[in-house]
N, C-alpha and C. Protein backbone atom coordinates (compact mmCIF):
# COMPACT_ATOMS: atom_id res chain seq x y z
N UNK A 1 138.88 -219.19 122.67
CA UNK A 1 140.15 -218.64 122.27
C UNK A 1 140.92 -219.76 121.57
N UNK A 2 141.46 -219.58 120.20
CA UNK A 2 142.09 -220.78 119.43
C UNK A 2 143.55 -220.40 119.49
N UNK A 3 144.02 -219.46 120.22
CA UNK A 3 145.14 -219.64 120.10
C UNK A 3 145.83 -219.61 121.50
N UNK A 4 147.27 -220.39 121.55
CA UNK A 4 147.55 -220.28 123.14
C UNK A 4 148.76 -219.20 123.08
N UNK A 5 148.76 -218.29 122.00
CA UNK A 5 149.17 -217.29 122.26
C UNK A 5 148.49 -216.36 122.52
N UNK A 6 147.33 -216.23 122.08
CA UNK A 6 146.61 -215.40 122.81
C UNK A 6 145.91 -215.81 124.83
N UNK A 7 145.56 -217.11 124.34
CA UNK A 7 145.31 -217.58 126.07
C UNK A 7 146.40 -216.78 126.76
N UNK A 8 148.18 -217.25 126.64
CA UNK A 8 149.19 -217.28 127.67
C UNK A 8 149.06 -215.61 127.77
N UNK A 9 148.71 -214.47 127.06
CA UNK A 9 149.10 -213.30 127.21
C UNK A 9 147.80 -212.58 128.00
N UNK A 10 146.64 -213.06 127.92
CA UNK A 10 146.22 -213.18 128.95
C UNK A 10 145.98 -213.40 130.28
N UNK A 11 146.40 -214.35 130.38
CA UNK A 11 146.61 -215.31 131.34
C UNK A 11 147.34 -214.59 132.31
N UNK A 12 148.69 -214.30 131.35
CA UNK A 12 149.73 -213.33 132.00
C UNK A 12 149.74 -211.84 132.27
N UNK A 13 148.24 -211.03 131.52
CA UNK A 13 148.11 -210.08 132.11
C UNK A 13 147.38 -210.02 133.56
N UNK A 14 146.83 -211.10 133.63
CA UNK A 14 146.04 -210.91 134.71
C UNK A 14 146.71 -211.66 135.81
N UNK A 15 147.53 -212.28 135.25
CA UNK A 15 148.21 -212.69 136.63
C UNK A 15 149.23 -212.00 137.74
N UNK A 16 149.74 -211.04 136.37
CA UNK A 16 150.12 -209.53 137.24
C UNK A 16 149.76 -208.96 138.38
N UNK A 17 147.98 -208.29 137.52
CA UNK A 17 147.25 -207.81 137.94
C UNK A 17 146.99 -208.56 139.43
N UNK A 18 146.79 -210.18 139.54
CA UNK A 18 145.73 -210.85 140.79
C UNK A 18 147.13 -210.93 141.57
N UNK A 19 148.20 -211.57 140.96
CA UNK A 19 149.69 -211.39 142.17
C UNK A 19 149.68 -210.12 142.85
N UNK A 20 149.22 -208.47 142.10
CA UNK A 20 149.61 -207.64 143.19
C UNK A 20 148.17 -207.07 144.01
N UNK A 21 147.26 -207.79 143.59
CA UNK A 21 145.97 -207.96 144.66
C UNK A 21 144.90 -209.11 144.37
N UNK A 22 145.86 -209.49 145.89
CA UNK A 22 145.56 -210.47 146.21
C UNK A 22 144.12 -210.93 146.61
N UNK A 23 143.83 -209.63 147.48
CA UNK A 23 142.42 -209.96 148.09
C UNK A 23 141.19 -208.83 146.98
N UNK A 24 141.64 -209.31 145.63
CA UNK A 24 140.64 -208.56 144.29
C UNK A 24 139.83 -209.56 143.74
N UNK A 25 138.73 -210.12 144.19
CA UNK A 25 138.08 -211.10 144.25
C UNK A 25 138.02 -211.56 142.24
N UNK A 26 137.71 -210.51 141.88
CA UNK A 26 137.06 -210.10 140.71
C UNK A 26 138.73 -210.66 139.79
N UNK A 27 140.31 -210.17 140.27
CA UNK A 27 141.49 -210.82 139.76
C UNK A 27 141.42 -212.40 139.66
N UNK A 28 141.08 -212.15 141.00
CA UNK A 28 141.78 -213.73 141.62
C UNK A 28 140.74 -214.09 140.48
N UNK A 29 139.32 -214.07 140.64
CA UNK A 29 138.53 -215.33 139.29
C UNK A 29 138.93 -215.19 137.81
N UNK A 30 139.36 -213.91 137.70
CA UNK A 30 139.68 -214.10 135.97
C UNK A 30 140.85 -215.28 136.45
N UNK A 31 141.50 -215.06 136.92
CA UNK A 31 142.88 -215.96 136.37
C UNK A 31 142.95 -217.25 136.92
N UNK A 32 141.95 -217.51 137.68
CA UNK A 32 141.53 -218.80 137.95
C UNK A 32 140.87 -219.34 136.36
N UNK A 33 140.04 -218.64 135.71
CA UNK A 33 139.15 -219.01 134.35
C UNK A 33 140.47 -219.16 133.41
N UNK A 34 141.69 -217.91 133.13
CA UNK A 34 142.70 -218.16 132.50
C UNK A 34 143.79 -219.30 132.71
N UNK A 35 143.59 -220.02 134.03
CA UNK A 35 144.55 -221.07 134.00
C UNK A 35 143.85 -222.21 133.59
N UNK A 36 142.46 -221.94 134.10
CA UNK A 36 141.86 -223.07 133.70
C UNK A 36 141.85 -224.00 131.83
N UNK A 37 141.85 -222.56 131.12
CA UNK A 37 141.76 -222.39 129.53
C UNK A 37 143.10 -223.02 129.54
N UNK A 38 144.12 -222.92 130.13
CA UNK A 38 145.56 -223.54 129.81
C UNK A 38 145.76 -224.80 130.50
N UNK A 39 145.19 -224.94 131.10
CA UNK A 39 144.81 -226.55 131.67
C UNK A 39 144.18 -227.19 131.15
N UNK A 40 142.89 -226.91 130.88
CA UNK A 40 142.19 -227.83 129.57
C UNK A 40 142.14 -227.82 128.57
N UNK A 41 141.79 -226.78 127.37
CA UNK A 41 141.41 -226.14 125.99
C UNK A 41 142.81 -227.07 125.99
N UNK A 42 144.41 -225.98 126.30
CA UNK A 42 145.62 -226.37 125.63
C UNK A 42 146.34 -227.65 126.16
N UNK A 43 145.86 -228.02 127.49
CA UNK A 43 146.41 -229.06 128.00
C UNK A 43 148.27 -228.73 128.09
N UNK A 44 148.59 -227.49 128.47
CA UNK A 44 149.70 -226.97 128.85
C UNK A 44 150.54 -227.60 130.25
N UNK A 45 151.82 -227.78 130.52
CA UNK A 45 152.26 -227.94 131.36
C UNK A 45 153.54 -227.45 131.94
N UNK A 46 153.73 -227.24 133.03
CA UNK A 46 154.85 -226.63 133.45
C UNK A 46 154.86 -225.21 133.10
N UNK A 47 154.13 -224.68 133.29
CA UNK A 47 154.17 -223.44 132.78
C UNK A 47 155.10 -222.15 133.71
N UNK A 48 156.27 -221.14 132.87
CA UNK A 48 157.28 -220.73 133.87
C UNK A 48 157.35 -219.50 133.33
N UNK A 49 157.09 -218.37 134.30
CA UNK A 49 157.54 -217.13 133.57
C UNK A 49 159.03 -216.53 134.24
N UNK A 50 159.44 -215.73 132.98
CA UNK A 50 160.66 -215.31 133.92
C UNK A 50 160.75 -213.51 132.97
N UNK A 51 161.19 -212.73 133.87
CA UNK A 51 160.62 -211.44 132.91
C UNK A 51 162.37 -211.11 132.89
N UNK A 52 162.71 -210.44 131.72
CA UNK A 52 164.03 -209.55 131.74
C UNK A 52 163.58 -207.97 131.61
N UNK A 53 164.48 -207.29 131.30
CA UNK A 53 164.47 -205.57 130.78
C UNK A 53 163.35 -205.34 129.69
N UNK A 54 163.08 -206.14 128.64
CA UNK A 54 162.32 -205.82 127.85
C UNK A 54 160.90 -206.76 127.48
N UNK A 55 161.50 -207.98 128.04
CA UNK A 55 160.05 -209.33 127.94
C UNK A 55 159.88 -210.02 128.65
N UNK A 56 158.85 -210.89 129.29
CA UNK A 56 158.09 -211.82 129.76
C UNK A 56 158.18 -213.26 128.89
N UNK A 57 158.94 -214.04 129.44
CA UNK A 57 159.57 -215.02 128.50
C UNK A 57 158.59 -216.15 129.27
N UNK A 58 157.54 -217.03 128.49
CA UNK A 58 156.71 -218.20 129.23
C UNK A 58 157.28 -219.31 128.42
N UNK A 59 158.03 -219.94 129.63
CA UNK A 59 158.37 -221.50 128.58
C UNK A 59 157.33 -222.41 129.09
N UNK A 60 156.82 -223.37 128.61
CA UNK A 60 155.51 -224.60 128.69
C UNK A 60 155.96 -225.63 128.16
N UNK A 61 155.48 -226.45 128.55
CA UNK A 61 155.62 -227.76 127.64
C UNK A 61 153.90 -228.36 127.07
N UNK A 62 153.91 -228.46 126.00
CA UNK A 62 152.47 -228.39 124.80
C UNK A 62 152.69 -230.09 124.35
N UNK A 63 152.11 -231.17 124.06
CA UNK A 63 152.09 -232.64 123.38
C UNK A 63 153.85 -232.86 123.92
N UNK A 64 154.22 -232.83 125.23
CA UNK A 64 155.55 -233.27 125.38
C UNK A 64 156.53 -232.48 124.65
N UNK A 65 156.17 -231.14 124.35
CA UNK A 65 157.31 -230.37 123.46
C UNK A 65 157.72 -228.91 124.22
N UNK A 66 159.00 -228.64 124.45
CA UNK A 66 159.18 -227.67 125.20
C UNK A 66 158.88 -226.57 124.09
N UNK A 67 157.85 -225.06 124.74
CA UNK A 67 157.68 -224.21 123.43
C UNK A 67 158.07 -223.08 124.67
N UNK A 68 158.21 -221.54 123.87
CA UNK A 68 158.77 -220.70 124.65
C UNK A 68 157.97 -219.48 124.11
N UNK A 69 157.34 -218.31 124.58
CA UNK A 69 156.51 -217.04 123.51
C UNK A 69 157.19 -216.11 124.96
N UNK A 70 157.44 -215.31 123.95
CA UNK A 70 157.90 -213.76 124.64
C UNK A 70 156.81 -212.70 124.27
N UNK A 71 156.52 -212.21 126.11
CA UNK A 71 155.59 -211.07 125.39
C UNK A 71 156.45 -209.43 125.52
N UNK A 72 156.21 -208.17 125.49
CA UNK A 72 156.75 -207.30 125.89
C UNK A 72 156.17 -206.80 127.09
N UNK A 73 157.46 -206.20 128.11
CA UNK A 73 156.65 -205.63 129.24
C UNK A 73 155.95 -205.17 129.21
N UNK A 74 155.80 -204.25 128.44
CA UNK A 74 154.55 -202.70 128.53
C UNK A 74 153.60 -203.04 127.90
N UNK A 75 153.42 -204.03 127.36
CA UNK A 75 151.96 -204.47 126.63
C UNK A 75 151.46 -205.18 127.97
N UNK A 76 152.24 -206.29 128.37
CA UNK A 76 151.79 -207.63 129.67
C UNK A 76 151.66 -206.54 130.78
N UNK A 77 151.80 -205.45 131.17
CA UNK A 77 151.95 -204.85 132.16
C UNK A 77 150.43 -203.60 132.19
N UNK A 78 150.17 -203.57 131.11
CA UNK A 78 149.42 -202.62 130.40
C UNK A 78 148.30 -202.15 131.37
N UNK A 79 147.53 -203.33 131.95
CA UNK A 79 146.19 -203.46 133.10
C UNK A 79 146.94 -202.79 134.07
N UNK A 80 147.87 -203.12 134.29
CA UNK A 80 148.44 -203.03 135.82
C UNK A 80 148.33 -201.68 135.95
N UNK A 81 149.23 -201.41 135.12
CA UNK A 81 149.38 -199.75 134.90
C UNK A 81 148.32 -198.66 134.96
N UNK A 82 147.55 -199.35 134.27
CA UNK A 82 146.37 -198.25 134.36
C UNK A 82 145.56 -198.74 135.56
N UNK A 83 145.58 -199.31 136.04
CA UNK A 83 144.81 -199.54 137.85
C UNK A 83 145.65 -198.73 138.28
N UNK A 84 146.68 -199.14 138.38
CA UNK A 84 147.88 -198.21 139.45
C UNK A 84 147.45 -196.54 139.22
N UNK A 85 147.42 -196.01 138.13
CA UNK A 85 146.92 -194.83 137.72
C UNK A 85 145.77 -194.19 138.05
N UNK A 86 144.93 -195.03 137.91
CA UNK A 86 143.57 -194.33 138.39
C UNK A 86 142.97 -195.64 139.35
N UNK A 87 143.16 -195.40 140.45
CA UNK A 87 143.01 -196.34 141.05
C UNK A 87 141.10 -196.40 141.92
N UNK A 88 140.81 -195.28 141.61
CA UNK A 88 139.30 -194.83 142.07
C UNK A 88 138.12 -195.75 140.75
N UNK A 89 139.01 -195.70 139.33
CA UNK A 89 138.14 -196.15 138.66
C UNK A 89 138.53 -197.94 139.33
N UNK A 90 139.19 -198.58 139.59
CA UNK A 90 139.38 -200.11 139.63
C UNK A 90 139.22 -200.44 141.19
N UNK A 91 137.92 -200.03 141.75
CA UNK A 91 137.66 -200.73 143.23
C UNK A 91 138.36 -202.10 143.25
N UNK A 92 138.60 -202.55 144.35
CA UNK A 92 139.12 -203.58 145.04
C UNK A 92 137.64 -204.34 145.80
N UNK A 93 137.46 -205.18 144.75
CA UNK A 93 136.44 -205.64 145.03
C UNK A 93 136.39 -207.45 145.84
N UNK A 94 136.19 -207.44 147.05
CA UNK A 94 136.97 -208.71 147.68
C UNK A 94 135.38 -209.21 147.56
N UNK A 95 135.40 -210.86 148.00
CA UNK A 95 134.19 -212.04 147.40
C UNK A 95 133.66 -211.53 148.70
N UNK A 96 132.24 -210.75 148.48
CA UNK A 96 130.91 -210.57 149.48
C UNK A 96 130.04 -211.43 149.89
């Protein structure tokens, strides 16, 4: 992935997703692999989300430079949503 706008919106969908299950073995490793990509590939730091009414605001700091990308809820929320919905198709699959 060459861009860390695409990494962070990742990152941040699935971190949704693994914050509201916890014991989703299959969450928890994507976003272990997605922090990892922002730990090394971008060498990101401080990384902070804070959501309002309409966006998901991630400020980071990138080569010592504070940077900031807004995503929209309903896009960053998008996974969630559709688990929550059909929840028969997205077993809860904990580490066997």
């Amino acid at each position: 992935m060459k861009s860390v706008q695409d990494a962070l919106y990742n990152w941040l969908s699935i971190k949704i997703v693994a914050d509201a299950r916890p014991d989703d073995f299959s969450a928890q490793e994507t976003f272990t692999f997605f922090q990892q990509m922002l730990d090394q590939d971008f060498a990101l730091k401080d990384v902070r989300v804070k959501k309002d009414e309409v966006a998901y605001v991630v400020s980071y700091k990138m080569d010592g430079k504070e940077e900031t990308k807004r995503f929209p809820v309903e896009l960053v929320e998008c996974m969630y949503e559709q688990i929550k919905q059909e929840p028969e198709k997205f077993q809860n699959y904990s580490n066997l």
